[in-house]
C-alpha atoms as a PDB file:
ATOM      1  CA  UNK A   1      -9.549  15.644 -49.543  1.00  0.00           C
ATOM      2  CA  UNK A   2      -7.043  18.116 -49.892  1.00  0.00           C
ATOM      3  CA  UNK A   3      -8.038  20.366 -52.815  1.00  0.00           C
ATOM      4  CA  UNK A   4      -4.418  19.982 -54.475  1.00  0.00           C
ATOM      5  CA  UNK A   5      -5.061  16.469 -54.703  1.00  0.00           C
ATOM      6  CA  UNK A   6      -8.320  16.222 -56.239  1.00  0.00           C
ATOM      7  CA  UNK A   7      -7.015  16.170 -59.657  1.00  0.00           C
ATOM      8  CA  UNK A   8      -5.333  12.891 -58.773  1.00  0.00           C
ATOM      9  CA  UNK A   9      -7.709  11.139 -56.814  1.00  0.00           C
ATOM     10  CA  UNK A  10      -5.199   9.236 -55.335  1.00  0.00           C
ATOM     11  CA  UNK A  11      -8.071   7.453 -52.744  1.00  0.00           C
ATOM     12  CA  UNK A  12     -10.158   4.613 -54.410  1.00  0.00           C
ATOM     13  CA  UNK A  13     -12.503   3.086 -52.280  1.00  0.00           C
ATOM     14  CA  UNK A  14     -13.357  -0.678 -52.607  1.00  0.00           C
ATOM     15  CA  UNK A  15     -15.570  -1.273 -49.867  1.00  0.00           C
ATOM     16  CA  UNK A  16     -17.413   0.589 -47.630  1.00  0.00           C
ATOM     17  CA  UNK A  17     -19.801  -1.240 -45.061  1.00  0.00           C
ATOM     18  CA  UNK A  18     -21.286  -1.276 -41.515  1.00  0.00           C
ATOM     19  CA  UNK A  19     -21.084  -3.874 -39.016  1.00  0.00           C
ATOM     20  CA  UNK A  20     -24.506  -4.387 -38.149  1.00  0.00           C
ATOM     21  CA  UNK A  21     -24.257  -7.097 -35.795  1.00  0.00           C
ATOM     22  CA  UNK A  22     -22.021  -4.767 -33.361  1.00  0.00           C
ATOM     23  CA  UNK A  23     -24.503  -3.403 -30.820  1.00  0.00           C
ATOM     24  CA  UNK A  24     -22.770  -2.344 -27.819  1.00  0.00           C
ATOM     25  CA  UNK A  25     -23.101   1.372 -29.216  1.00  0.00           C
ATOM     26  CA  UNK A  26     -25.205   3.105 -31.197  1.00  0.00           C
ATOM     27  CA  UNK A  27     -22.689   4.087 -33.493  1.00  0.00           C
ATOM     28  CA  UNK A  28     -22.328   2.028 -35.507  1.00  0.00           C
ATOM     29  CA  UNK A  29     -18.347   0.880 -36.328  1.00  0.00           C
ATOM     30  CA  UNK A  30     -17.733   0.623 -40.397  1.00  0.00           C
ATOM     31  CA  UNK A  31     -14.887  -1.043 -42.250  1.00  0.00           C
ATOM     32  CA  UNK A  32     -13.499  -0.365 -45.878  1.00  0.00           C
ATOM     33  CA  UNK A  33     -10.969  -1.324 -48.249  1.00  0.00           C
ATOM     34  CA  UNK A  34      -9.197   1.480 -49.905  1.00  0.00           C
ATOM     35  CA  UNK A  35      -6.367   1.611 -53.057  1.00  0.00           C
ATOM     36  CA  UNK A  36      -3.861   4.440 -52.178  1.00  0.00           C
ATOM     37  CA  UNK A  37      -1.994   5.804 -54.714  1.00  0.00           C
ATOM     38  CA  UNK A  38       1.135   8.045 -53.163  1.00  0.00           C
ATOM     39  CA  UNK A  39       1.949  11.329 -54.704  1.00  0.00           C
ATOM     40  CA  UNK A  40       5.066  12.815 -54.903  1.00  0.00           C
ATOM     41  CA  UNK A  41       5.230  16.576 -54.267  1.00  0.00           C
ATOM     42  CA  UNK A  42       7.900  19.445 -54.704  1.00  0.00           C
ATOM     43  CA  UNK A  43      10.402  19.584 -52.504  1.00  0.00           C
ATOM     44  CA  UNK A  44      10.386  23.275 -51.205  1.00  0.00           C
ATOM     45  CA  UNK A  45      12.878  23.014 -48.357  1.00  0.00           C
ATOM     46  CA  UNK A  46      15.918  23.105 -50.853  1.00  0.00           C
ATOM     47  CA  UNK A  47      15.162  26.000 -52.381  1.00  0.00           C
ATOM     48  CA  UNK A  48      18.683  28.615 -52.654  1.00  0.00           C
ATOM     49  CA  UNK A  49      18.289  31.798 -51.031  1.00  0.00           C
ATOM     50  CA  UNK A  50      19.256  33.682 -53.769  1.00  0.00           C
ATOM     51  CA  UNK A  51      16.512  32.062 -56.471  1.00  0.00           C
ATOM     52  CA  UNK A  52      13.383  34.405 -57.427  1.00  0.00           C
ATOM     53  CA  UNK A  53       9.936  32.409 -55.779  1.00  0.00           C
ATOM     54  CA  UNK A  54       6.655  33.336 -56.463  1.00  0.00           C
ATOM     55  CA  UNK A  55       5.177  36.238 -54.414  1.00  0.00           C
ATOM     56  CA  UNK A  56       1.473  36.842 -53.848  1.00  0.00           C
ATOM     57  CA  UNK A  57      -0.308  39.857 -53.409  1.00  0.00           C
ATOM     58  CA  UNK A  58      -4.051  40.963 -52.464  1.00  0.00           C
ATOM     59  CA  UNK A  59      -5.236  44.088 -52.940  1.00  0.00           C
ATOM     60  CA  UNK A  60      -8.916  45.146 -52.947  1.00  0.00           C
ATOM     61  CA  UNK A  61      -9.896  42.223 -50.339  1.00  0.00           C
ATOM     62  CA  UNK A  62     -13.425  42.414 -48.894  1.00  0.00           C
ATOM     63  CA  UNK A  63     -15.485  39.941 -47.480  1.00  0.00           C
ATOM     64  CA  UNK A  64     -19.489  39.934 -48.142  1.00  0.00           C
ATOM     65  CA  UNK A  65     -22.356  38.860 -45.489  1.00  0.00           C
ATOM     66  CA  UNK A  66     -20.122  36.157 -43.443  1.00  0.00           C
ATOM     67  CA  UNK A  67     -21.839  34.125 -40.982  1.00  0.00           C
ATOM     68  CA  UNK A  68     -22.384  35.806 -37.678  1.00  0.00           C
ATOM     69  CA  UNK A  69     -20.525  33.820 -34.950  1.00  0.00           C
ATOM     70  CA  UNK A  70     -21.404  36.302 -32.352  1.00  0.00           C
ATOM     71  CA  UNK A  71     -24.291  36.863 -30.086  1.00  0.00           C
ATOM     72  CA  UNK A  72     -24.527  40.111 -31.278  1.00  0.00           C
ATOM     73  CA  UNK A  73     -25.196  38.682 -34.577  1.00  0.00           C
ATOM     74  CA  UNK A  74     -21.806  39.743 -36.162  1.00  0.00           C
ATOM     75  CA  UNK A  75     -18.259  38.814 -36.299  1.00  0.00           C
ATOM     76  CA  UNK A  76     -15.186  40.071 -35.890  1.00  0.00           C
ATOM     77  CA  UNK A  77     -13.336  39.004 -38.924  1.00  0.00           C
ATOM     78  CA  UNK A  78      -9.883  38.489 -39.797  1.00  0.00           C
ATOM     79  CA  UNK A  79      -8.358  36.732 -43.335  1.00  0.00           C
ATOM     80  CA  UNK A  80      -5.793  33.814 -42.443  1.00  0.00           C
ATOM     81  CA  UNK A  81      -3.345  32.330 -45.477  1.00  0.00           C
ATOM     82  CA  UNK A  82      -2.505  29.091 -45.981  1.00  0.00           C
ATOM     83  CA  UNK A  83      -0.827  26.968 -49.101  1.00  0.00           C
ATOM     84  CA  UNK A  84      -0.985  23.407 -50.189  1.00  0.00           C
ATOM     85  CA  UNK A  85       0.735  21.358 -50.242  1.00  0.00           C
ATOM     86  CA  UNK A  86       2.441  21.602 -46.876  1.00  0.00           C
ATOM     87  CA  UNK A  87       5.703  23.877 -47.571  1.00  0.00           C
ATOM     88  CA  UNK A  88       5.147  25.898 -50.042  1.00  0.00           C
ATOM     89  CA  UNK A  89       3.892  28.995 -48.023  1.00  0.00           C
ATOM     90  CA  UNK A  90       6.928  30.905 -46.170  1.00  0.00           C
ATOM     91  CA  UNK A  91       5.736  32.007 -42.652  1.00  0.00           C
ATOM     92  CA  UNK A  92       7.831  35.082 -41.149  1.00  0.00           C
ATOM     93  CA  UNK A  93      10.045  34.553 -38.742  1.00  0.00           C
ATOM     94  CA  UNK A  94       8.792  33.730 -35.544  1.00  0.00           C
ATOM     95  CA  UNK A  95       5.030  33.323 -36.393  1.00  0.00           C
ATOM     96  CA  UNK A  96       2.522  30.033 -36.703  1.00  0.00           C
ATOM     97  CA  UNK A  97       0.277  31.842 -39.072  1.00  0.00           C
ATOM     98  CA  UNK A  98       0.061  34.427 -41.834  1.00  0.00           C
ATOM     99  CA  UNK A  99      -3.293  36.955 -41.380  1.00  0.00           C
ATOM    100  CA  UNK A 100      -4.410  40.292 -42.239  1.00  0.00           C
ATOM    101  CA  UNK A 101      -5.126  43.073 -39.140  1.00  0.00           C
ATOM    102  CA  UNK A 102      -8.941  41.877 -37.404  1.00  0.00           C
ATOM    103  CA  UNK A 103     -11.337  43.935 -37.511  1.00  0.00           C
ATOM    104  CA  UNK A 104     -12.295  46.009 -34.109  1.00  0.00           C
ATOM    105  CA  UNK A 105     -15.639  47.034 -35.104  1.00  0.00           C
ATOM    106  CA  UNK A 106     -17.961  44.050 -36.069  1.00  0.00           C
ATOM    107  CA  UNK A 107     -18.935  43.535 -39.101  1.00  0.00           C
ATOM    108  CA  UNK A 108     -20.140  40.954 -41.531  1.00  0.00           C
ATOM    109  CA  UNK A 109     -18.877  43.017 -44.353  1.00  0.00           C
ATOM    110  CA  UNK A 110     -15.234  43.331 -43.942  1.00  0.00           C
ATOM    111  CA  UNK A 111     -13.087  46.061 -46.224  1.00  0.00           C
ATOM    112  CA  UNK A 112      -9.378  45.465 -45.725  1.00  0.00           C
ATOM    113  CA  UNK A 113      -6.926  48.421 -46.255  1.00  0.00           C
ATOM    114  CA  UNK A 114      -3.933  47.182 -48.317  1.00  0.00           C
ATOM    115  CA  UNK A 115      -1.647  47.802 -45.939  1.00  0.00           C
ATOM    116  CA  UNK A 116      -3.255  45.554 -43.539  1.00  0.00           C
ATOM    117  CA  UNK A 117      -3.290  42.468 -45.994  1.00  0.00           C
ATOM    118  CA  UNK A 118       0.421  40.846 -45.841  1.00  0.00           C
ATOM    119  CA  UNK A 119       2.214  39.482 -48.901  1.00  0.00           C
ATOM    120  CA  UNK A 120       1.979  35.824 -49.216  1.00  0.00           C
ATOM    121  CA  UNK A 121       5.658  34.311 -50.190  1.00  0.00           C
ATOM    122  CA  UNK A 122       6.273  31.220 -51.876  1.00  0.00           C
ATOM    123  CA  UNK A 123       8.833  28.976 -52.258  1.00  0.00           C
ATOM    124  CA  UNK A 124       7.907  28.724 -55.788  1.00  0.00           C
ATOM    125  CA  UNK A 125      10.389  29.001 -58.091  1.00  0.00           C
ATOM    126  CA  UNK A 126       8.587  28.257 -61.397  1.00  0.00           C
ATOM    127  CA  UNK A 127       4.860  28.779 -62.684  1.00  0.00           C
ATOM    128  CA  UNK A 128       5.245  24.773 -62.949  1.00  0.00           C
ATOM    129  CA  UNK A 129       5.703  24.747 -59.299  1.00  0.00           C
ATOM    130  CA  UNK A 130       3.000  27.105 -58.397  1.00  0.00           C
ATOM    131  CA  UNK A 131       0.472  25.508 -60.851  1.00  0.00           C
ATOM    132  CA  UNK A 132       0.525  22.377 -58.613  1.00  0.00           C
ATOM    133  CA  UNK A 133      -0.430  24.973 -55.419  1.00  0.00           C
ATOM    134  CA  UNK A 134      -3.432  26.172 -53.796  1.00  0.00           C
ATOM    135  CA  UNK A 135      -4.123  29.238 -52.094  1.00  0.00           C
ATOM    136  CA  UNK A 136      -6.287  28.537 -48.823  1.00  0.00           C
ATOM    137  CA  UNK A 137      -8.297  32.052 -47.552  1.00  0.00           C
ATOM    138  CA  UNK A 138      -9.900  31.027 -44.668  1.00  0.00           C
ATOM    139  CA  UNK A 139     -11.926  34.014 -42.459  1.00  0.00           C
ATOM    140  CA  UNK A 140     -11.961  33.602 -38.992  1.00  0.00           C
ATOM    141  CA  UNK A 141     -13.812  35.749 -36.183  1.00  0.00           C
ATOM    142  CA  UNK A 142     -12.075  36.740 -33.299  1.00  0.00           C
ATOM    143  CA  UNK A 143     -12.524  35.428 -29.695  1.00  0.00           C
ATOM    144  CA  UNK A 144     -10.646  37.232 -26.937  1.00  0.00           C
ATOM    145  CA  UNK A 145     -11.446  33.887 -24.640  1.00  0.00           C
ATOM    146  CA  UNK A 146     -12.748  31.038 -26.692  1.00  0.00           C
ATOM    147  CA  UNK A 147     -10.430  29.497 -29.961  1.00  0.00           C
ATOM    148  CA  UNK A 148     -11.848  31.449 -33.265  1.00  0.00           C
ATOM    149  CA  UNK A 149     -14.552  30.493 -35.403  1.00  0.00           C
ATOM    150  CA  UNK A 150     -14.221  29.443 -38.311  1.00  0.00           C
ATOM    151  CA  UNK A 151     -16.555  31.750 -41.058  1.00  0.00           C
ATOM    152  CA  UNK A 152     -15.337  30.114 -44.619  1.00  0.00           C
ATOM    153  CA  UNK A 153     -12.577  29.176 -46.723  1.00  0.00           C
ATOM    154  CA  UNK A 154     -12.021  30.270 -50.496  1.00  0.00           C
ATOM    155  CA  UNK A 155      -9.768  28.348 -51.979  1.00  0.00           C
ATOM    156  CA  UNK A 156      -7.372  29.199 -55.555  1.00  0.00           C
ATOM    157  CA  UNK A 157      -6.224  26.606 -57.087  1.00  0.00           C
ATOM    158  CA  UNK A 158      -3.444  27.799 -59.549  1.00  0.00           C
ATOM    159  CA  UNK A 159      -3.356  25.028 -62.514  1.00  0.00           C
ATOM    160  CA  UNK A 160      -7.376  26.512 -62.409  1.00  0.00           C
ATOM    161  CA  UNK A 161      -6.276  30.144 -62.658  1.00  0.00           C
ATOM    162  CA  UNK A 162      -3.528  29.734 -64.725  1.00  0.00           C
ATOM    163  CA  UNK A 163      -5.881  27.791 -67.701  1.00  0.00           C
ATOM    164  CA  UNK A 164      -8.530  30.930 -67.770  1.00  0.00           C
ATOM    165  CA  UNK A 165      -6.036  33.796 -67.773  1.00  0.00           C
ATOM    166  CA  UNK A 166      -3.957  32.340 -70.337  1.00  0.00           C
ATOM    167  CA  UNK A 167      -0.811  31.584 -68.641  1.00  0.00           C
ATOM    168  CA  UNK A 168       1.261  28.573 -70.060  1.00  0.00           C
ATOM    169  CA  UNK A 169       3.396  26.802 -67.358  1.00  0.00           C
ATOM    170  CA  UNK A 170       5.922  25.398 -70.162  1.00  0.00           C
ATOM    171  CA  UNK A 171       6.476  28.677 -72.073  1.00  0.00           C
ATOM    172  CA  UNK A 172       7.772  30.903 -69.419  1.00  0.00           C
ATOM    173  CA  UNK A 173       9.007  29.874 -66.331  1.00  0.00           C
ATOM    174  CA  UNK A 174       8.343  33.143 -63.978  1.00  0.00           C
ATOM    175  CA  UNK A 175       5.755  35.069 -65.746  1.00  0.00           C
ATOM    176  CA  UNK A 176       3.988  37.543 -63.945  1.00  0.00           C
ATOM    177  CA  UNK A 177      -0.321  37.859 -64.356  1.00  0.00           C
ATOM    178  CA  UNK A 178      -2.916  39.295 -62.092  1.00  0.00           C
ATOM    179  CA  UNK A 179      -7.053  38.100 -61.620  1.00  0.00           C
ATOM    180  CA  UNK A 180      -9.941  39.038 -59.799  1.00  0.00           C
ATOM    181  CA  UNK A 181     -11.842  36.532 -57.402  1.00  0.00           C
ATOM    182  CA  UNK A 182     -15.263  36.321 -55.948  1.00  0.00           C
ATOM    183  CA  UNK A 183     -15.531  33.191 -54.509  1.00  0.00           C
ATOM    184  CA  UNK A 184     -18.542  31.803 -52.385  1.00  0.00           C
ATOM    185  CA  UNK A 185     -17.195  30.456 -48.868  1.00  0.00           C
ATOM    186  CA  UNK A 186     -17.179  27.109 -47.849  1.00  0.00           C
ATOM    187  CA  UNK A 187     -17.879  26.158 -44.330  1.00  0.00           C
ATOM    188  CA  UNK A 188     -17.865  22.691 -42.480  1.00  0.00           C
ATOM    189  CA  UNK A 189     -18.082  21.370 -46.298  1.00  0.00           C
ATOM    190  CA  UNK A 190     -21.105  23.028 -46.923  1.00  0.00           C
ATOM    191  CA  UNK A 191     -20.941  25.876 -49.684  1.00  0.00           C
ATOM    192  CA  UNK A 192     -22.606  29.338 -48.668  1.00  0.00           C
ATOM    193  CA  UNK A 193     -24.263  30.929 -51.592  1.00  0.00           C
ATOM    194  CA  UNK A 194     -24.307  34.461 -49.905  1.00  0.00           C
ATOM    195  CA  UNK A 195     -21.012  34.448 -47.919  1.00  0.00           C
ATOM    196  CA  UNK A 196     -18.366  35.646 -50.267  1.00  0.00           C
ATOM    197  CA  UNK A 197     -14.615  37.088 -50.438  1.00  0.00           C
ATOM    198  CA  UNK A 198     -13.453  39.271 -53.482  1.00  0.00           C
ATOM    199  CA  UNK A 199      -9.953  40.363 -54.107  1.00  0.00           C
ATOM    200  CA  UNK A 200      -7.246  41.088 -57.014  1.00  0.00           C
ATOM    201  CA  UNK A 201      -4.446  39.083 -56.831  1.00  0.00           C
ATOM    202  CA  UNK A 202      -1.099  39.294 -58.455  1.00  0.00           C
ATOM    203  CA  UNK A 203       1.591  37.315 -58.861  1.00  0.00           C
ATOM    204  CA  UNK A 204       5.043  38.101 -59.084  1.00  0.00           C
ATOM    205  CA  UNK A 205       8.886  36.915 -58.780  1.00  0.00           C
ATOM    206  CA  UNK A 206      11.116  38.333 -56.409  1.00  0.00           C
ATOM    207  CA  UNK A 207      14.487  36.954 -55.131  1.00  0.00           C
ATOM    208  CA  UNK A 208      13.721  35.018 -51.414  1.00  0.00           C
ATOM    209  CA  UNK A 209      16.258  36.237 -49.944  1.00  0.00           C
ATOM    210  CA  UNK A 210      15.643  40.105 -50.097  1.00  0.00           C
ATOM    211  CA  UNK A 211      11.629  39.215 -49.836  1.00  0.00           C
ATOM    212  CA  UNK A 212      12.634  37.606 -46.279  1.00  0.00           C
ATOM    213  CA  UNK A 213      13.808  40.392 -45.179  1.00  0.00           C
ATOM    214  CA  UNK A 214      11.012  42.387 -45.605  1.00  0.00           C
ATOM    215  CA  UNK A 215       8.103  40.101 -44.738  1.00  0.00           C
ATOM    216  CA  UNK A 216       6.433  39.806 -41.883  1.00  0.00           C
ATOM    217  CA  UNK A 217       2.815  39.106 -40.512  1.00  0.00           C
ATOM    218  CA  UNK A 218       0.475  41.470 -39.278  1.00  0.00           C
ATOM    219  CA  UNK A 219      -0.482  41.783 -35.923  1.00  0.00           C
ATOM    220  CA  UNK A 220      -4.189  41.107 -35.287  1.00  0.00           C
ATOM    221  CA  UNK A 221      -4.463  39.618 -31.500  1.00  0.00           C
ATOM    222  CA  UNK A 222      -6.038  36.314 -33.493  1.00  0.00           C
ATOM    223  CA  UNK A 223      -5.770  33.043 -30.793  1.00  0.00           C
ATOM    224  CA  UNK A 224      -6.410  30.133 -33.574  1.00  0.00           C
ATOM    225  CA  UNK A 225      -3.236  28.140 -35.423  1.00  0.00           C
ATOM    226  CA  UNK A 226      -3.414  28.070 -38.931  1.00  0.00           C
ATOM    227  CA  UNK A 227      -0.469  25.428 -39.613  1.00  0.00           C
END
Protein backbone atom coordinates (compact mmCIF):
# COMPACT_ATOMS: atom_id res chain seq x y z
CA UNK A 1 0.00 0.00 0.00
CA UNK A 2 1.11 3.30 -0.62
CA UNK A 3 2.47 4.70 2.67
CA UNK A 4 0.25 8.01 2.28
CA UNK A 5 -2.64 5.91 2.36
CA UNK A 6 -2.17 3.79 5.25
CA UNK A 7 -3.82 6.10 7.56
CA UNK A 8 -7.00 5.53 5.57
CA UNK A 9 -7.00 2.06 4.83
CA UNK A 10 -9.09 2.57 2.09
CA UNK A 11 -8.72 -1.54 1.04
CA UNK A 12 -10.98 -3.92 3.15
CA UNK A 13 -10.74 -7.31 2.27
CA UNK A 14 -13.80 -9.67 2.51
CA UNK A 15 -12.60 -12.75 1.15
CA UNK A 16 -9.56 -14.16 0.35
CA UNK A 17 -9.43 -17.90 -0.92
CA UNK A 18 -7.74 -20.44 -3.26
CA UNK A 19 -9.24 -22.48 -5.84
CA UNK A 20 -8.14 -25.76 -4.98
CA UNK A 21 -9.81 -27.76 -7.46
CA UNK A 22 -7.80 -25.80 -10.38
CA UNK A 23 -4.86 -28.07 -11.19
CA UNK A 24 -3.58 -27.34 -14.50
CA UNK A 25 -0.70 -25.29 -12.67
CA UNK A 26 0.93 -25.37 -9.72
CA UNK A 27 0.10 -22.03 -8.85
CA UNK A 28 -2.49 -21.97 -7.54
CA UNK A 29 -5.22 -19.06 -8.92
CA UNK A 30 -7.02 -17.15 -5.74
CA UNK A 31 -10.13 -14.99 -5.73
CA UNK A 32 -11.25 -12.19 -3.19
CA UNK A 33 -13.80 -9.74 -2.50
CA UNK A 34 -12.56 -6.37 -1.59
CA UNK A 35 -14.53 -2.87 -0.24
CA UNK A 36 -12.70 0.13 -1.88
CA UNK A 37 -13.04 3.23 -0.44
CA UNK A 38 -11.73 6.19 -3.03
CA UNK A 39 -9.68 8.99 -1.70
CA UNK A 40 -9.60 12.25 -2.87
CA UNK A 41 -6.18 13.94 -3.03
CA UNK A 42 -4.81 17.59 -3.61
CA UNK A 43 -4.88 18.80 -6.72
CA UNK A 44 -1.24 20.06 -7.38
CA UNK A 45 -1.44 20.82 -11.09
CA UNK A 46 -3.30 24.22 -10.41
CA UNK A 47 -1.01 25.59 -8.37
CA UNK A 48 -0.12 29.73 -9.53
CA UNK A 49 3.33 30.33 -10.35
CA UNK A 50 3.70 33.04 -8.23
CA UNK A 51 2.41 31.12 -4.75
CA UNK A 52 5.27 30.13 -2.11
CA UNK A 53 5.35 25.82 -2.09
CA UNK A 54 7.14 23.93 0.22
CA UNK A 55 10.88 23.37 -0.47
CA UNK A 56 12.95 20.51 0.92
CA UNK A 57 16.37 20.38 1.79
CA UNK A 58 19.02 17.59 2.94
CA UNK A 59 22.01 18.33 4.31
CA UNK A 60 24.28 15.93 6.24
CA UNK A 61 22.97 12.76 4.11
CA UNK A 62 24.91 9.51 4.62
CA UNK A 63 23.98 6.16 4.10
CA UNK A 64 25.23 3.24 6.63
CA UNK A 65 26.22 -0.55 5.61
CA UNK A 66 23.73 -0.86 2.42
CA UNK A 67 23.41 -4.12 0.88
CA UNK A 68 26.17 -5.01 -1.50
CA UNK A 69 24.66 -5.52 -5.01
CA UNK A 70 28.00 -6.02 -6.52
CA UNK A 71 30.30 -8.89 -6.99
CA UNK A 72 32.82 -7.07 -5.45
CA UNK A 73 30.73 -7.03 -2.45
CA UNK A 74 29.88 -3.24 -2.61
CA UNK A 75 27.72 -0.82 -4.34
CA UNK A 76 27.82 2.05 -6.04
CA UNK A 77 25.21 4.16 -4.46
CA UNK A 78 23.21 6.98 -5.45
CA UNK A 79 19.95 8.69 -3.36
CA UNK A 80 16.77 8.98 -5.74
CA UNK A 81 13.57 11.36 -4.50
CA UNK A 82 10.28 10.66 -4.87
CA UNK A 83 6.79 12.16 -3.26
CA UNK A 84 3.39 10.74 -2.68
CA UNK A 85 0.96 11.14 -3.73
CA UNK A 86 1.66 11.33 -7.44
CA UNK A 87 2.21 15.26 -8.15
CA UNK A 88 3.35 16.73 -5.50
CA UNK A 89 7.17 16.45 -6.25
CA UNK A 90 8.33 19.07 -9.10
CA UNK A 91 10.89 17.31 -11.42
CA UNK A 92 13.29 19.87 -13.37
CA UNK A 93 12.82 20.46 -16.59
CA UNK A 94 13.62 17.86 -18.84
CA UNK A 95 14.37 15.01 -16.32
CA UNK A 96 12.33 11.56 -15.23
CA UNK A 97 13.94 11.55 -11.86
CA UNK A 98 15.35 13.67 -9.06
CA UNK A 99 18.93 12.06 -7.50
CA UNK A 100 21.96 13.10 -5.80
CA UNK A 101 25.66 12.69 -7.79
CA UNK A 102 26.60 8.44 -7.57
CA UNK A 103 29.23 7.57 -6.05
CA UNK A 104 32.51 6.51 -8.27
CA UNK A 105 34.30 4.73 -5.65
CA UNK A 106 32.24 1.83 -4.04
CA UNK A 107 31.15 1.97 -1.01
CA UNK A 108 28.54 0.70 1.36
CA UNK A 109 28.94 3.76 3.43
CA UNK A 110 28.01 6.64 1.34
CA UNK A 111 28.84 10.51 2.59
CA UNK A 112 27.12 12.97 0.27
CA UNK A 113 28.61 16.53 -0.11
CA UNK A 114 25.76 19.09 0.06
CA UNK A 115 26.24 20.29 -3.04
CA UNK A 116 25.67 17.03 -4.60
CA UNK A 117 22.19 16.46 -2.84
CA UNK A 118 19.47 18.56 -4.99
CA UNK A 119 16.61 20.48 -3.39
CA UNK A 120 13.41 18.66 -3.45
CA UNK A 121 10.43 21.22 -4.59
CA UNK A 122 6.96 20.87 -3.82
CA UNK A 123 3.94 21.96 -5.01
CA UNK A 124 2.89 22.45 -1.54
CA UNK A 125 1.46 25.42 -0.73
CA UNK A 126 0.38 24.90 2.91
CA UNK A 127 1.77 22.69 5.91
CA UNK A 128 -1.94 21.17 5.46
CA UNK A 129 -0.92 20.14 2.08
CA UNK A 130 2.42 18.78 2.91
CA UNK A 131 1.15 16.95 6.07
CA UNK A 132 -0.85 14.64 3.73
CA UNK A 133 2.81 13.92 1.76
CA UNK A 134 5.50 11.50 1.97
CA UNK A 135 8.98 11.78 1.22
CA UNK A 136 10.25 8.48 -0.64
CA UNK A 137 14.46 8.09 -0.32
CA UNK A 138 15.11 5.24 -2.15
CA UNK A 139 19.19 4.23 -2.70
CA UNK A 140 19.99 2.68 -5.73
CA UNK A 141 23.47 1.18 -6.99
CA UNK A 142 24.64 1.93 -10.21
CA UNK A 143 24.86 -0.42 -13.26
CA UNK A 144 26.65 0.88 -16.34
CA UNK A 145 24.80 -2.23 -18.34
CA UNK A 146 22.12 -3.84 -16.28
CA UNK A 147 18.85 -1.50 -14.78
CA UNK A 148 19.97 -0.43 -11.00
CA UNK A 149 19.43 -2.22 -7.95
CA UNK A 150 17.43 -1.35 -5.72
CA UNK A 151 19.38 -1.05 -1.93
CA UNK A 152 16.33 0.48 0.35
CA UNK A 153 13.81 3.02 0.70
CA UNK A 154 13.30 5.41 3.82
CA UNK A 155 10.32 6.84 3.77
CA UNK A 156 8.99 10.50 5.79
CA UNK A 157 5.81 10.75 6.23
CA UNK A 158 5.01 14.46 7.14
CA UNK A 159 1.59 14.33 9.32
CA UNK A 160 4.39 11.82 11.38
CA UNK A 161 7.06 14.52 11.50
CA UNK A 162 5.01 17.28 11.89
CA UNK A 163 3.20 15.62 15.38
CA UNK A 164 6.87 15.06 17.11
CA UNK A 165 8.45 18.41 16.25
CA UNK A 166 5.57 20.33 17.27
CA UNK A 167 4.32 21.81 14.17
CA UNK A 168 0.47 22.55 14.02
CA UNK A 169 -0.96 22.36 10.42
CA UNK A 170 -4.03 24.75 11.44
CA UNK A 171 -2.02 27.49 13.22
CA UNK A 172 0.32 28.57 10.56
CA UNK A 173 -0.01 27.88 7.17
CA UNK A 174 3.86 28.03 5.86
CA UNK A 175 5.90 27.57 8.89
CA UNK A 176 9.29 26.68 8.50
CA UNK A 177 11.01 23.58 11.00
CA UNK A 178 13.96 21.35 10.49
CA UNK A 179 14.60 17.32 11.96
CA UNK A 180 17.08 14.80 11.91
CA UNK A 181 16.39 11.18 10.47
CA UNK A 182 17.95 7.82 10.86
CA UNK A 183 15.80 5.56 9.36
CA UNK A 184 16.41 1.71 8.83
CA UNK A 185 15.90 0.79 4.97
CA UNK A 186 13.33 -1.19 3.67
CA UNK A 187 13.92 -3.54 0.86
CA UNK A 188 11.52 -5.89 -1.17
CA UNK A 189 9.19 -5.24 2.07
CA UNK A 190 11.53 -6.60 4.29
CA UNK A 191 13.03 -4.06 6.95
CA UNK A 192 16.99 -4.10 7.31
CA UNK A 193 18.01 -3.54 10.84
CA UNK A 194 21.65 -2.52 9.84
CA UNK A 195 21.09 -0.68 6.51
CA UNK A 196 20.38 2.88 7.39
CA UNK A 197 20.20 6.61 5.88
CA UNK A 198 20.66 9.73 8.21
CA UNK A 199 20.12 13.26 7.17
CA UNK A 200 18.79 16.85 8.44
CA UNK A 201 16.08 18.04 6.67
CA UNK A 202 14.50 21.40 6.46
CA UNK A 203 11.66 22.74 5.25
CA UNK A 204 11.00 25.93 3.85
CA UNK A 205 8.66 28.29 1.57
CA UNK A 206 9.86 29.83 -1.40
CA UNK A 207 7.84 31.35 -4.32
CA UNK A 208 7.67 28.40 -7.39
CA UNK A 209 8.29 30.44 -9.75
CA UNK A 210 11.83 31.86 -8.85
CA UNK A 211 12.61 28.16 -7.22
CA UNK A 212 12.02 26.83 -10.98
CA UNK A 213 14.38 28.68 -12.16
CA UNK A 214 17.00 27.58 -10.18
CA UNK A 215 16.37 23.86 -9.79
CA UNK A 216 17.67 21.31 -11.47
CA UNK A 217 18.84 17.59 -10.97
CA UNK A 218 22.17 16.40 -10.60
CA UNK A 219 23.90 14.52 -12.99
CA UNK A 220 24.89 11.02 -11.81
CA UNK A 221 24.95 8.65 -15.13
CA UNK A 222 21.99 6.58 -13.05
CA UNK A 223 19.95 4.20 -15.91
CA UNK A 224 16.73 3.36 -13.55
CA UNK A 225 13.22 5.61 -13.75
CA UNK A 226 12.06 6.77 -10.64
CA UNK A 227 8.46 8.10 -11.82
Amino acid sequence: MQPYLEKYRPVTVREFVAVENVSTSDHKPVRGRFDVKLLAKPNFHQINADRRVARITLTGVKGTSLVASDVTGSSDPYLAFNMMPEGALVLPKGQSYLHTRRKTTQTLDPVFEDHDVPTVLTRCTTLKELKETCLILSFWDYDPVQPDDPLGDAIVCFESVMERVGIDASDNETAGFAFHINEALNLCGKKLEKSKLSATVTVDWVEQREAQQGAGAVESGGCCAIV
